[in-house]
N, C-alpha and C. Protein backbone atom coordinates (compact mmCIF):
# COMPACT_ATOMS: atom_id res chain seq x y z
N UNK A 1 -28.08 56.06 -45.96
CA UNK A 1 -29.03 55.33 -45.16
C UNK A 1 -30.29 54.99 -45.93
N UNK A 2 -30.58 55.16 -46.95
CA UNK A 2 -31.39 54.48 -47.73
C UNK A 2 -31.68 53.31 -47.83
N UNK A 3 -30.57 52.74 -47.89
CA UNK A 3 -31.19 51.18 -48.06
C UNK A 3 -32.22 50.36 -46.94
N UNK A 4 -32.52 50.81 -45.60
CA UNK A 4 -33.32 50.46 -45.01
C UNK A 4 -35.02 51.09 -45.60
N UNK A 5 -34.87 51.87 -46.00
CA UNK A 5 -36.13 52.37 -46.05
C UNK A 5 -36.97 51.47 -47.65
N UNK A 6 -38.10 51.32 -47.38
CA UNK A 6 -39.12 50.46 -48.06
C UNK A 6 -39.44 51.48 -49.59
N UNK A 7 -39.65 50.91 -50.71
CA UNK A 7 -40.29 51.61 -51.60
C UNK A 7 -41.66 51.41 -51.50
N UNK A 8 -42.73 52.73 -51.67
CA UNK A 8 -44.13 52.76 -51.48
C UNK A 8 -44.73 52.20 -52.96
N UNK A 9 -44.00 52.74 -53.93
CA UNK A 9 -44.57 52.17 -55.28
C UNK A 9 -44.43 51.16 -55.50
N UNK A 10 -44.22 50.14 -54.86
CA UNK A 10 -43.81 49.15 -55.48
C UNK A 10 -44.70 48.14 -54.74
N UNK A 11 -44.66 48.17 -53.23
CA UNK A 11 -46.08 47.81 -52.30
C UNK A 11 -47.60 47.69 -53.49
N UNK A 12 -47.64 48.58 -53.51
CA UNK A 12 -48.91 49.08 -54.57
C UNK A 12 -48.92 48.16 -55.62
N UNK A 13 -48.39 48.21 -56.02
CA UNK A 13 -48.10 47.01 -57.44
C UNK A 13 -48.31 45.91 -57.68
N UNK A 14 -47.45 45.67 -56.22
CA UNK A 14 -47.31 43.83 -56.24
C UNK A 14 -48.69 43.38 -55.59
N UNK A 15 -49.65 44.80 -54.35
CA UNK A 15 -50.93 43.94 -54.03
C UNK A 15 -52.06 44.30 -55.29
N UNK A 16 -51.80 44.38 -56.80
CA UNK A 16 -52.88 44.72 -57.69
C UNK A 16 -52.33 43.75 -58.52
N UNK A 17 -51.34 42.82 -58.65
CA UNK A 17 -51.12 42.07 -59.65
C UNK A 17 -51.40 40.43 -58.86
N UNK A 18 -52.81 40.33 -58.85
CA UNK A 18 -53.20 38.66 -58.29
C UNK A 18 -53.86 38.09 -59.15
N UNK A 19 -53.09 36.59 -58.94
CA UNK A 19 -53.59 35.65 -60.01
C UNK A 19 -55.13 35.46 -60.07
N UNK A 20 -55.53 35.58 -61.45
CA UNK A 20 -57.16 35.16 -61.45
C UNK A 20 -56.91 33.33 -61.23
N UNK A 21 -57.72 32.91 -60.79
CA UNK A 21 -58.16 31.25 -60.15
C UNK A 21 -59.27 30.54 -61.16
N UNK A 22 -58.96 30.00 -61.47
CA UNK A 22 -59.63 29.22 -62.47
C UNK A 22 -61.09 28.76 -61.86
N UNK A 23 -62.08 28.42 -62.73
CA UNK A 23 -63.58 28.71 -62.40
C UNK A 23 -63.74 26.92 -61.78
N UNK A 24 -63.01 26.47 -62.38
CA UNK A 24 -63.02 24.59 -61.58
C UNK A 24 -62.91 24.23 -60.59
N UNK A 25 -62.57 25.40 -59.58
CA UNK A 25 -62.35 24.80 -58.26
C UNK A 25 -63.83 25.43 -57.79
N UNK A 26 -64.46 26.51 -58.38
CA UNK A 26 -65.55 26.72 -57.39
C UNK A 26 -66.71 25.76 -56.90
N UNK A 27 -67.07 24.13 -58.00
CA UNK A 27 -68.38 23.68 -57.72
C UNK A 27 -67.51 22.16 -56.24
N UNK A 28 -66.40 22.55 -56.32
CA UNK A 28 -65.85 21.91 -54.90
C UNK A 28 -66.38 22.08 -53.82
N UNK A 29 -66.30 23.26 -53.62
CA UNK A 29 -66.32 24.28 -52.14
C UNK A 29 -67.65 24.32 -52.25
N UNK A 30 -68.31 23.53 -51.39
CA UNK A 30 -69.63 23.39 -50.95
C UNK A 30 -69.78 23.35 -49.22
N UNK A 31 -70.27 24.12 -48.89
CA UNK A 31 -70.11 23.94 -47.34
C UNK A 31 -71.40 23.84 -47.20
N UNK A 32 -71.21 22.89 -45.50
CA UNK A 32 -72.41 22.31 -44.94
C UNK A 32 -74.07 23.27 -44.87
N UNK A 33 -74.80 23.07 -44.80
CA UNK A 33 -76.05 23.77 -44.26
C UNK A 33 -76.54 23.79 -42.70
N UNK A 34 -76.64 24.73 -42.00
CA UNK A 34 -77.19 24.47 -40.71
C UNK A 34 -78.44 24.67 -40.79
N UNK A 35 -79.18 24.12 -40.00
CA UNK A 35 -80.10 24.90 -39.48
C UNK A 35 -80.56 26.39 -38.74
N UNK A 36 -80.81 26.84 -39.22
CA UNK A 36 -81.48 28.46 -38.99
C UNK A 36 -81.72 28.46 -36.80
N UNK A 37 -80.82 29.44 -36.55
CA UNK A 37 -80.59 29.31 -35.02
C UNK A 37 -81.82 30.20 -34.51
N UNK A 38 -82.75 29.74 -33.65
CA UNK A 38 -83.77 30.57 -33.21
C UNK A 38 -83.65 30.97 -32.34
N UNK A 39 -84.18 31.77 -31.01
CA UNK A 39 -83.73 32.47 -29.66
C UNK A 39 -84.65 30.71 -28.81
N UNK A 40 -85.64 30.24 -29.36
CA UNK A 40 -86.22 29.44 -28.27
C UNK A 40 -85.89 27.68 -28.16
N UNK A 41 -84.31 27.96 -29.05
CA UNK A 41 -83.93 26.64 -29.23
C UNK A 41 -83.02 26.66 -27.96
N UNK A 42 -82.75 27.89 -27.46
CA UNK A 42 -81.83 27.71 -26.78
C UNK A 42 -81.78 27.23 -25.47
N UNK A 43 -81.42 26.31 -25.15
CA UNK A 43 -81.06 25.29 -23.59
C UNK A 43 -80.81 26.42 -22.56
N UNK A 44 -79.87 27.24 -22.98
CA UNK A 44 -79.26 27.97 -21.47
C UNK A 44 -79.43 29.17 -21.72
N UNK A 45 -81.12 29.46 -21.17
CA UNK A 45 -81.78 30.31 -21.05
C UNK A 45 -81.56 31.53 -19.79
N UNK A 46 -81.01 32.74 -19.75
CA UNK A 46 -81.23 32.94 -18.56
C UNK A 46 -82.41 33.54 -18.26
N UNK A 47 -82.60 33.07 -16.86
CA UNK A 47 -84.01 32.99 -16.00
C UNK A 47 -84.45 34.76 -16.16
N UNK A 48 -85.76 35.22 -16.48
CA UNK A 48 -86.16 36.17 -16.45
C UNK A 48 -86.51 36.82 -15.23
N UNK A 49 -86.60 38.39 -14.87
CA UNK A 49 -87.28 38.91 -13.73
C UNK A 49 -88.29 38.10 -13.49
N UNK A 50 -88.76 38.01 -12.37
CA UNK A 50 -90.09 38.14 -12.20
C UNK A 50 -90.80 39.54 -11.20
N UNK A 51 -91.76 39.87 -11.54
CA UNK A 51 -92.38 40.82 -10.78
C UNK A 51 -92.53 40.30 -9.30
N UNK A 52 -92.58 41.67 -8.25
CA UNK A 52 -93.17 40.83 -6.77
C UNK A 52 -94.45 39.98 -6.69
N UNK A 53 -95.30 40.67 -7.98
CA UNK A 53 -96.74 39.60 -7.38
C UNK A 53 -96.10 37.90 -8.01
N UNK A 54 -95.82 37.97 -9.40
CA UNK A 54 -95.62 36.78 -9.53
C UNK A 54 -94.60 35.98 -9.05
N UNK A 55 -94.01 36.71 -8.26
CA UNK A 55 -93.00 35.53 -6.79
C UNK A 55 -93.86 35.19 -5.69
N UNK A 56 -94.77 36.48 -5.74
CA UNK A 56 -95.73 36.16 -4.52
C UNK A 56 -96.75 34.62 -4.74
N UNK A 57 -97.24 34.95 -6.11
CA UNK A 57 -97.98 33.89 -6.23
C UNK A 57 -97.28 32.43 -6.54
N UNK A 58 -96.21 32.57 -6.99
CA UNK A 58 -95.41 31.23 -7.34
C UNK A 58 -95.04 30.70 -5.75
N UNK A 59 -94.64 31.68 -5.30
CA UNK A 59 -94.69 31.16 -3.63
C UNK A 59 -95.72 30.89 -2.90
N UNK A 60 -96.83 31.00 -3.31
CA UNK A 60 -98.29 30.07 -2.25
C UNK A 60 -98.37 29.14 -3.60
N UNK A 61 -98.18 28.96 -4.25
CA UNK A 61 -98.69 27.66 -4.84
C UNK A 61 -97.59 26.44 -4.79
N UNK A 62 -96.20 27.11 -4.43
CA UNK A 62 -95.42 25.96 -3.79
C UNK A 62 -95.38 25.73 -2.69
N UNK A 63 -96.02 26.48 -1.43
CA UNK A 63 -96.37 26.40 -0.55
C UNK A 63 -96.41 24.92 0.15
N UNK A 64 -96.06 24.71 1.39
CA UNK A 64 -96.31 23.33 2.01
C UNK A 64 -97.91 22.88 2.21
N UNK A 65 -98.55 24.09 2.17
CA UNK A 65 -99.69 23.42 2.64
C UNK A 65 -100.77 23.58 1.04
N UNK A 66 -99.93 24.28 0.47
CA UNK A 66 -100.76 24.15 -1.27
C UNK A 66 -100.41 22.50 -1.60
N UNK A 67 -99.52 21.99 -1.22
CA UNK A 67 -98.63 20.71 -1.62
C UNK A 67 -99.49 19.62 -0.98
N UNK A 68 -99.77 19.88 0.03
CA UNK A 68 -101.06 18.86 1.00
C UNK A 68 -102.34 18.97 -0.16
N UNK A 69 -102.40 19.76 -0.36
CA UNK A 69 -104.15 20.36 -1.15
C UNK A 69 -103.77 19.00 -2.17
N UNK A 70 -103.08 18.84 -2.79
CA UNK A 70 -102.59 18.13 -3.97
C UNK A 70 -103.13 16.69 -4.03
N UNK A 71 -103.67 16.03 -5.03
CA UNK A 71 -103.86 14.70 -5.18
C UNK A 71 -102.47 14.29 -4.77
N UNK A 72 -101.70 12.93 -4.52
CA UNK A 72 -100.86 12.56 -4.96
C UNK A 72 -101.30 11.31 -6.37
N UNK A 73 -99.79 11.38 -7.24
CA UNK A 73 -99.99 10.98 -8.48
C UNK A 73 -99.87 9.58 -8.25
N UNK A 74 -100.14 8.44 -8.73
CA UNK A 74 -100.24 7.35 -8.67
C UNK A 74 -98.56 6.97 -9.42
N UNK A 75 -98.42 7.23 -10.48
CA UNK A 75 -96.96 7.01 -10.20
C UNK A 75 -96.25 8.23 -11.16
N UNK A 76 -94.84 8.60 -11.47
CA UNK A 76 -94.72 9.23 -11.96
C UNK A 76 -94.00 9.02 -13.27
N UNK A 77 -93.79 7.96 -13.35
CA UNK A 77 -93.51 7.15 -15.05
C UNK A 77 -94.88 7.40 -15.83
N UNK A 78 -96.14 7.31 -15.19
CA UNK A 78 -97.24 7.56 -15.97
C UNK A 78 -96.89 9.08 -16.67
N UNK A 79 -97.01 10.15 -15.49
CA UNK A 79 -96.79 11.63 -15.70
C UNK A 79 -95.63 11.96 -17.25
N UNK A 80 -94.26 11.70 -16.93
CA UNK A 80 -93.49 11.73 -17.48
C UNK A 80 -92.74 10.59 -18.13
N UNK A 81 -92.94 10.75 -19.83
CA UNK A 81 -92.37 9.84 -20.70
C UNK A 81 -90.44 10.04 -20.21
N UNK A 82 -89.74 8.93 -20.07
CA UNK A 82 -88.04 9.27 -20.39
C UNK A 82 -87.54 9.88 -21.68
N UNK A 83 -88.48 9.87 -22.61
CA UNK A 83 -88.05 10.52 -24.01
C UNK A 83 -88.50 12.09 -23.63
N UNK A 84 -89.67 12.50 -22.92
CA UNK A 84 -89.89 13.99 -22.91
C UNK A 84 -89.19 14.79 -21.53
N UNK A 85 -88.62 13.94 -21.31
CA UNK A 85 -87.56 14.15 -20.28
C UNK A 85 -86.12 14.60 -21.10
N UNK A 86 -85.61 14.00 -21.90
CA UNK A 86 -85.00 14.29 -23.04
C UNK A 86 -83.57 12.95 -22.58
N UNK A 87 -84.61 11.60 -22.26
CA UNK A 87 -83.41 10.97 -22.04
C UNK A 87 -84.02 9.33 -22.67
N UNK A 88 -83.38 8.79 -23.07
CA UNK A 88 -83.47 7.73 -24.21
C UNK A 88 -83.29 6.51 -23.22
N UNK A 89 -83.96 5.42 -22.95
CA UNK A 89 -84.27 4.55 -22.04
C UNK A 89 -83.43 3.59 -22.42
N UNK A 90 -82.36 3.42 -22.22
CA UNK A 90 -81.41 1.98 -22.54
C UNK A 90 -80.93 1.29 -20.97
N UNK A 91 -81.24 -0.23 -21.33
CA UNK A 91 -81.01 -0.93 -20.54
C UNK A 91 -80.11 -2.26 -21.45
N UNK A 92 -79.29 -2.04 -20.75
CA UNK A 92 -77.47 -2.93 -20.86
C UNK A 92 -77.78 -4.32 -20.04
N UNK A 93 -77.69 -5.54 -20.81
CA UNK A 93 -77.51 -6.64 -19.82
C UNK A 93 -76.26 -6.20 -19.05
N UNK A 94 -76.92 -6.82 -17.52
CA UNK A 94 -75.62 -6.77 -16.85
C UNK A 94 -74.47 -7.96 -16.82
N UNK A 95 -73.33 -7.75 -16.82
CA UNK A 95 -72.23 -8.64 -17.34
C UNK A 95 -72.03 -9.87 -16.40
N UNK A 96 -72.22 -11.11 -16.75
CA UNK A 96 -71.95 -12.23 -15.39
C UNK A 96 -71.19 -12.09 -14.28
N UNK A 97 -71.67 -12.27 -13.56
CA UNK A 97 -70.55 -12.42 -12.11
C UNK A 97 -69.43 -13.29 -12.28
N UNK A 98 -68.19 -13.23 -12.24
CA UNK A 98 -67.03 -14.54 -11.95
C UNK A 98 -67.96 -15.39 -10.52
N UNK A 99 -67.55 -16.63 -11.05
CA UNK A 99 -67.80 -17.99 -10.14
C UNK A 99 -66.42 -17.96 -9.17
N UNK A 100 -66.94 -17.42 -7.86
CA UNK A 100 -65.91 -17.54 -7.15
C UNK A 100 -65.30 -18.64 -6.63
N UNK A 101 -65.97 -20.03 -6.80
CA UNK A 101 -65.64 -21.23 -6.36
C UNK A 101 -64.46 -21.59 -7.51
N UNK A 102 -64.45 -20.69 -8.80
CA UNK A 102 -63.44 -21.63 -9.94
C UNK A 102 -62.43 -21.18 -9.33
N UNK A 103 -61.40 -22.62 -9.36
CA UNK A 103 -60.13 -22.43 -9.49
C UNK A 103 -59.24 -22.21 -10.32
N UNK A 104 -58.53 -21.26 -10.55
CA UNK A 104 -57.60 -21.08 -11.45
C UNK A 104 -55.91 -21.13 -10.89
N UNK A 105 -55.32 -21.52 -11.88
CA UNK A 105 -53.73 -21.81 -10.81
C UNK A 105 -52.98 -20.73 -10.87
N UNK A 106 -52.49 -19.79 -9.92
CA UNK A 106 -51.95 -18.54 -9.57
C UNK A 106 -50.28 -18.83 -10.21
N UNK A 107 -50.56 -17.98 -11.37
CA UNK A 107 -49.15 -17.50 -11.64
C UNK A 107 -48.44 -16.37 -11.52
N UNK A 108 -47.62 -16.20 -10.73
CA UNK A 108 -47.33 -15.08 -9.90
C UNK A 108 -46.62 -14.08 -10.92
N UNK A 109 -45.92 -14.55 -12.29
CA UNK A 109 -45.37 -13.35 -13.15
C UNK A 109 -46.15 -13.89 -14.67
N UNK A 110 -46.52 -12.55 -14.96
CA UNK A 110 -47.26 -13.03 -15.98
C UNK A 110 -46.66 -12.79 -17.04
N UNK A 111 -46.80 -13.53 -18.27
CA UNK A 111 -46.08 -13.61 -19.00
C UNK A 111 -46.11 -12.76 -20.25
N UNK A 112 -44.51 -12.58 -20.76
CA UNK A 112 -44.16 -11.61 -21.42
C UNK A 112 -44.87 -11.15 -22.52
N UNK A 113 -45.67 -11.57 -23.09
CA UNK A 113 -46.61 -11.89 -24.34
C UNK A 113 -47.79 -10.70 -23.41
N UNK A 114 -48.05 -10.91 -22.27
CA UNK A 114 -49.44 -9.64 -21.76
C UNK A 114 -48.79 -8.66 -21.83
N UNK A 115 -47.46 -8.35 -21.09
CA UNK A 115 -46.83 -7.59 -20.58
C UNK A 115 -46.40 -6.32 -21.97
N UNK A 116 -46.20 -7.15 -23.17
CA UNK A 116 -45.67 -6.94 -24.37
C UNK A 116 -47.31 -6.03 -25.11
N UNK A 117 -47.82 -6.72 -25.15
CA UNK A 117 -49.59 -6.27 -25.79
C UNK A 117 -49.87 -4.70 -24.60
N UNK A 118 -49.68 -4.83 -23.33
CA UNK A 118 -50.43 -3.72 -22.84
C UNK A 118 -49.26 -2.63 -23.12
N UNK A 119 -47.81 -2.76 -23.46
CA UNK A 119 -47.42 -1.76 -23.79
C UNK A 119 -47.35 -0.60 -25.09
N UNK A 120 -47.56 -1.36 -26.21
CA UNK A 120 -48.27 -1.36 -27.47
C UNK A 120 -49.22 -0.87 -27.91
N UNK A 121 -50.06 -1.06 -26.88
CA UNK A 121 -51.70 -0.37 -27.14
C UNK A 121 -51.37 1.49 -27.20
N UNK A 122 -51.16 1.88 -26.16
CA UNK A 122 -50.88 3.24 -26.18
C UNK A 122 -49.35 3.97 -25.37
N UNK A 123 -49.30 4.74 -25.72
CA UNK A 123 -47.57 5.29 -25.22
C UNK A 123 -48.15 5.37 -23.91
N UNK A 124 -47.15 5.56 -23.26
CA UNK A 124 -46.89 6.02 -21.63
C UNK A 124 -46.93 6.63 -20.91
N UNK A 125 -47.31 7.76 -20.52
CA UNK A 125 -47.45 9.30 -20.42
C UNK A 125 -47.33 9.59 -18.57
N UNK A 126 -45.99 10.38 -17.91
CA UNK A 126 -45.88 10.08 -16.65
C UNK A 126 -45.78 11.81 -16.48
N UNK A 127 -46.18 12.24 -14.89
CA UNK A 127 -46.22 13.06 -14.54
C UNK A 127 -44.81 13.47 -14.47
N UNK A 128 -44.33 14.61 -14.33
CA UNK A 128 -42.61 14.74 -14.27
C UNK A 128 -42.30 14.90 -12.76
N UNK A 129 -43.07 15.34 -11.79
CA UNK A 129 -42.99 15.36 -10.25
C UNK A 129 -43.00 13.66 -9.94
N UNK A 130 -43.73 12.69 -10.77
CA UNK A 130 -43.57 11.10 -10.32
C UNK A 130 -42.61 10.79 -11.02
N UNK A 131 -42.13 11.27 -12.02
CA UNK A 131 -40.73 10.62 -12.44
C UNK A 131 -39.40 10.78 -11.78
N UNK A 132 -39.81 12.29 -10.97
CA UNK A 132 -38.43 12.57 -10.43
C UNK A 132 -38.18 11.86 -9.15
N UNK A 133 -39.65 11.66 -8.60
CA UNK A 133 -39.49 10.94 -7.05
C UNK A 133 -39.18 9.20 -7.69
N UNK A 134 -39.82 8.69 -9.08
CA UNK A 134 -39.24 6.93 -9.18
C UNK A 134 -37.61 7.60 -9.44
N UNK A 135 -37.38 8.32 -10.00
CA UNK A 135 -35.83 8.54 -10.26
C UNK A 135 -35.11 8.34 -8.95
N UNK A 136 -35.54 9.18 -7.83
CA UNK A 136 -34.45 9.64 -6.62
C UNK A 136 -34.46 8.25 -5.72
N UNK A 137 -36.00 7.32 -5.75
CA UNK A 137 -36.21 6.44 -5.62
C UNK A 137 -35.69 5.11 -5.95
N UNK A 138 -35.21 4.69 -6.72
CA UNK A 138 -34.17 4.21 -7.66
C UNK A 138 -32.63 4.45 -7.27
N UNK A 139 -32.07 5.88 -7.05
CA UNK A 139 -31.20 5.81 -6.60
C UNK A 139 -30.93 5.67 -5.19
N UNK A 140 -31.79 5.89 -4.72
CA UNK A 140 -31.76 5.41 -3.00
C UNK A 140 -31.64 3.96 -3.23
N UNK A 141 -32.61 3.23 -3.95
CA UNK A 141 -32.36 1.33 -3.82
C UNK A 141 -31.14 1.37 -4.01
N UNK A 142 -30.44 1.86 -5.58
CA UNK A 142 -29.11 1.67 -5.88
C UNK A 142 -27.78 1.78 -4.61
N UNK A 143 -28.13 3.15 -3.87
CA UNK A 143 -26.99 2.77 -2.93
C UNK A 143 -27.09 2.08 -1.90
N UNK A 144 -28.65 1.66 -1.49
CA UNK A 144 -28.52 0.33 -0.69
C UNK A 144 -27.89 -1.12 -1.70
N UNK A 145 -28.01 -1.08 -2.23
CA UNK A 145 -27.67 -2.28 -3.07
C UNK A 145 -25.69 -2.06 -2.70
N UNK A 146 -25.52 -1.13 -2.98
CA UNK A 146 -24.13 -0.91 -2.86
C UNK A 146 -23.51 -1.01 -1.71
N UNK A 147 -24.51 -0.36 -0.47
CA UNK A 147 -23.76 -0.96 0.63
C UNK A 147 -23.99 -2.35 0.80
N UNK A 148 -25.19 -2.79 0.84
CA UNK A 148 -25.16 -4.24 1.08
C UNK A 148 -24.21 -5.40 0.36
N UNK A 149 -24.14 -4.94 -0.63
CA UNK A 149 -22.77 -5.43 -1.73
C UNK A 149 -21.54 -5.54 -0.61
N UNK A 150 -21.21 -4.31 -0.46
CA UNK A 150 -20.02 -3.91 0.61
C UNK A 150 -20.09 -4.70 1.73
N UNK A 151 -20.99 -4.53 2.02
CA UNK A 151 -21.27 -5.43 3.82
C UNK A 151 -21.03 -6.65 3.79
N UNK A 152 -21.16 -7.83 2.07
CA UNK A 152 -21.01 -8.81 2.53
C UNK A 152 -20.16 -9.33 1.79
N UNK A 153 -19.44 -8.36 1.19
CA UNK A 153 -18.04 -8.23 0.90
C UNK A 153 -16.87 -8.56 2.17
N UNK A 154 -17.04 -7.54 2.99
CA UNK A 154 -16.46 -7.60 4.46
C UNK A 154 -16.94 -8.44 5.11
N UNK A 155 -18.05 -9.40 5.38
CA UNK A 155 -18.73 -10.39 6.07
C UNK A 155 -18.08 -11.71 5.22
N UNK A 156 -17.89 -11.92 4.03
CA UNK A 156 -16.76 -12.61 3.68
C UNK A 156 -15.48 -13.04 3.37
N UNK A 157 -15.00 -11.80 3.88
CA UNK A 157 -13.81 -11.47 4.32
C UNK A 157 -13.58 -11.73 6.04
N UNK A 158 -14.19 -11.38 6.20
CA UNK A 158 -14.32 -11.58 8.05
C UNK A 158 -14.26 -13.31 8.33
N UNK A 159 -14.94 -14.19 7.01
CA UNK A 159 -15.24 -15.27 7.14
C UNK A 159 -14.36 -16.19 6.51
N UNK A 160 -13.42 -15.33 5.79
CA UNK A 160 -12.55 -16.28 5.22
C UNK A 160 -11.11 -16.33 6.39
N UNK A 161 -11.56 -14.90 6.84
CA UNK A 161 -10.25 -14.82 7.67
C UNK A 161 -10.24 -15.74 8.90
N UNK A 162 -11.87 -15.83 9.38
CA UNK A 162 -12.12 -16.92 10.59
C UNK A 162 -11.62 -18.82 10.68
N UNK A 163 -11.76 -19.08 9.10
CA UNK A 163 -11.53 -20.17 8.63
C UNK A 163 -9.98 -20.56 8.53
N UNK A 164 -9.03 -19.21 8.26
CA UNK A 164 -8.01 -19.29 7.97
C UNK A 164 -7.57 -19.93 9.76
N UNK A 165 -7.59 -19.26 10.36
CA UNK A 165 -7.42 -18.79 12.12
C UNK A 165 -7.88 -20.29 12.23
N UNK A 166 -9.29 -21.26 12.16
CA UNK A 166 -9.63 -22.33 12.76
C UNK A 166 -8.99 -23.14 12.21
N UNK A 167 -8.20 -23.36 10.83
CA UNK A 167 -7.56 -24.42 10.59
C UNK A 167 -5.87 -23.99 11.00
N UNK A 168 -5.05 -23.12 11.36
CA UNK A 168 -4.15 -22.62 12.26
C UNK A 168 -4.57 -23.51 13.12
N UNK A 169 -5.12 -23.26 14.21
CA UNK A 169 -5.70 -23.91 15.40
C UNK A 169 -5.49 -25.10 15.41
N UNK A 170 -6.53 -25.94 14.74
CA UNK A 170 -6.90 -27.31 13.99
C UNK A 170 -4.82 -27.82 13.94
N UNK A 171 -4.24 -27.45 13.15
CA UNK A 171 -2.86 -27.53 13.00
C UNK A 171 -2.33 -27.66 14.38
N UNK A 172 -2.15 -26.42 15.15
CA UNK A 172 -1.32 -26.46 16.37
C UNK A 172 -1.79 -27.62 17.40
N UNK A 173 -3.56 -27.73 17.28
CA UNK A 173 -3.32 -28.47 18.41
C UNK A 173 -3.01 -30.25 18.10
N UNK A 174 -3.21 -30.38 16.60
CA UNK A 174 -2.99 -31.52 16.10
C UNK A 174 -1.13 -31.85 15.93
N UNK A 175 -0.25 -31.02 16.04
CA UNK A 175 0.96 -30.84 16.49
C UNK A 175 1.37 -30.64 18.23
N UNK A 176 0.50 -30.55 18.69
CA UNK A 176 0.29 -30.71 20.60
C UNK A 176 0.06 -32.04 20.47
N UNK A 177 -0.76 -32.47 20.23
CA UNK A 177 -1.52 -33.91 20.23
C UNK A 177 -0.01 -35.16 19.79
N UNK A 178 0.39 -34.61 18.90
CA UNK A 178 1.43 -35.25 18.48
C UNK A 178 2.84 -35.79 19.71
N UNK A 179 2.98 -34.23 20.02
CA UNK A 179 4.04 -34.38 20.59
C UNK A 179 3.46 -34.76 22.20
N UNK A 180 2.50 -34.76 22.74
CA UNK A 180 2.11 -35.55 23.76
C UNK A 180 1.83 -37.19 23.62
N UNK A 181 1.87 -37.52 22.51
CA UNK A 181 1.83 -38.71 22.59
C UNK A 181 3.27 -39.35 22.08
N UNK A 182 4.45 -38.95 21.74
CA UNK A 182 5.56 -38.90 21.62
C UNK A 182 6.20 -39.05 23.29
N UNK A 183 5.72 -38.26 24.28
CA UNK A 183 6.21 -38.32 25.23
C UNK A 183 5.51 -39.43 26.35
N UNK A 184 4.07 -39.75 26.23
CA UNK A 184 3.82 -40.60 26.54
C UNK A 184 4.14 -41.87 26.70
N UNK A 185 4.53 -41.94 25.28
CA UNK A 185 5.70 -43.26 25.09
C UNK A 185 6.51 -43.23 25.85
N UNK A 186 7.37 -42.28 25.42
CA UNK A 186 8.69 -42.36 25.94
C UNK A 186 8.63 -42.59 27.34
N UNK A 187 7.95 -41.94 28.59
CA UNK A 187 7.86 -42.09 29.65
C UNK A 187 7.05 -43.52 29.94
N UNK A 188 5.96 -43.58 29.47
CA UNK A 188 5.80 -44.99 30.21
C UNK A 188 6.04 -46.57 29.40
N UNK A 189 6.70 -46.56 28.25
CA UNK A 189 7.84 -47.57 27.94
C UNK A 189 8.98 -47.72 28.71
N UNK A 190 9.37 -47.13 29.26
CA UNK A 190 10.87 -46.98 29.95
C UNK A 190 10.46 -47.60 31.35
N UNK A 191 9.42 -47.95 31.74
CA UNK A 191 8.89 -48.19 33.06
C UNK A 191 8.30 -49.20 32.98
């Protein structure tokens, strides 16, 4: 049963024999510089205790009737710049309205050339719960398609057989017709 078991000397060996790396790859490996992370850069600060007096006092100076005491500000774009707000003031022309009076002529399938471009742009990507319901969906049309196939299969059958029957008819009574006027003769010639 030896042969499963590992040699220890030899472990040893193979992790003390590593290639030295040549000195040319070191002025490559230059990695970026950050900036030095401080505690008061940080955005998501959590909120400190406060003592009871200083809730006490933060609470009468927000007070409703500390709020009356108050000038009001004439406007508050004066007060606060959008840049010290920490938000950058861009204004986008807004895009023309369509002229609802133009007419354009309604083509009801559009053509293969759009149809071809929007598939192209990016793959397809479908939920597998909506694929299975267009799947079962699909085969439900399919066996309506099949009976209705059937139905007017037998509805032309029903119709060939009706046609057969009216020219029968058409025949017999045009062979009645015949032989009544055969006898017509005969009886009132003789008279």
């Amino acid at each position: 049963m030896a042969l499963f078991r590992k040699k220890k000397s030899n472990e040893k060996e193979s992790l003390k024999d590593f290639p030295d790396f040549p000195s040319t790859f070191a002025p490559d490996l230059r990695f970026p510089e950050f900036p030095a992370y401080q505690e008061d850069d940080n955005p998501f600060k959590e909120p400190s205790a406060m003592s009871s007096e200083e809730f006490k006092s933060s609470e009468k100076e927000n007070s409703y009737e500390s709020l009356l005491d108050r000038p009001l500000a004439q406007s508050r774009s004066e007060d606060i710049s959008p840049r010290q707000m920490g938000f950058q003031q861009r204004i986008s022309p807004m895009p023309p309205m369509p002229d609802m009076m133009e007419s354009r002529p309604f083509s009801g399938m559009q053509s293969q050339d759009d149809r071809h471009i929007f598939h192209e742009d990016k793959p397809l990507f479908v939920k597998i719960d909506d694929y299975e319901e267009a799947i079962y969906t699909l085969d439900k049309i399919k066996s309506k398609l099949k009976e209705a196939d059937r139905i007017l299969d037998e509805l032309n059958k029903i119709r060939a057989e009706e046609e057969r029957q009216l020219e029968e008819w058409k025949r017999d009574l045009a062979s009645v017709k015949e032989k009544l006027l055969i006898i017509d003769k005969q009886l009132f010639e003789n008279t």
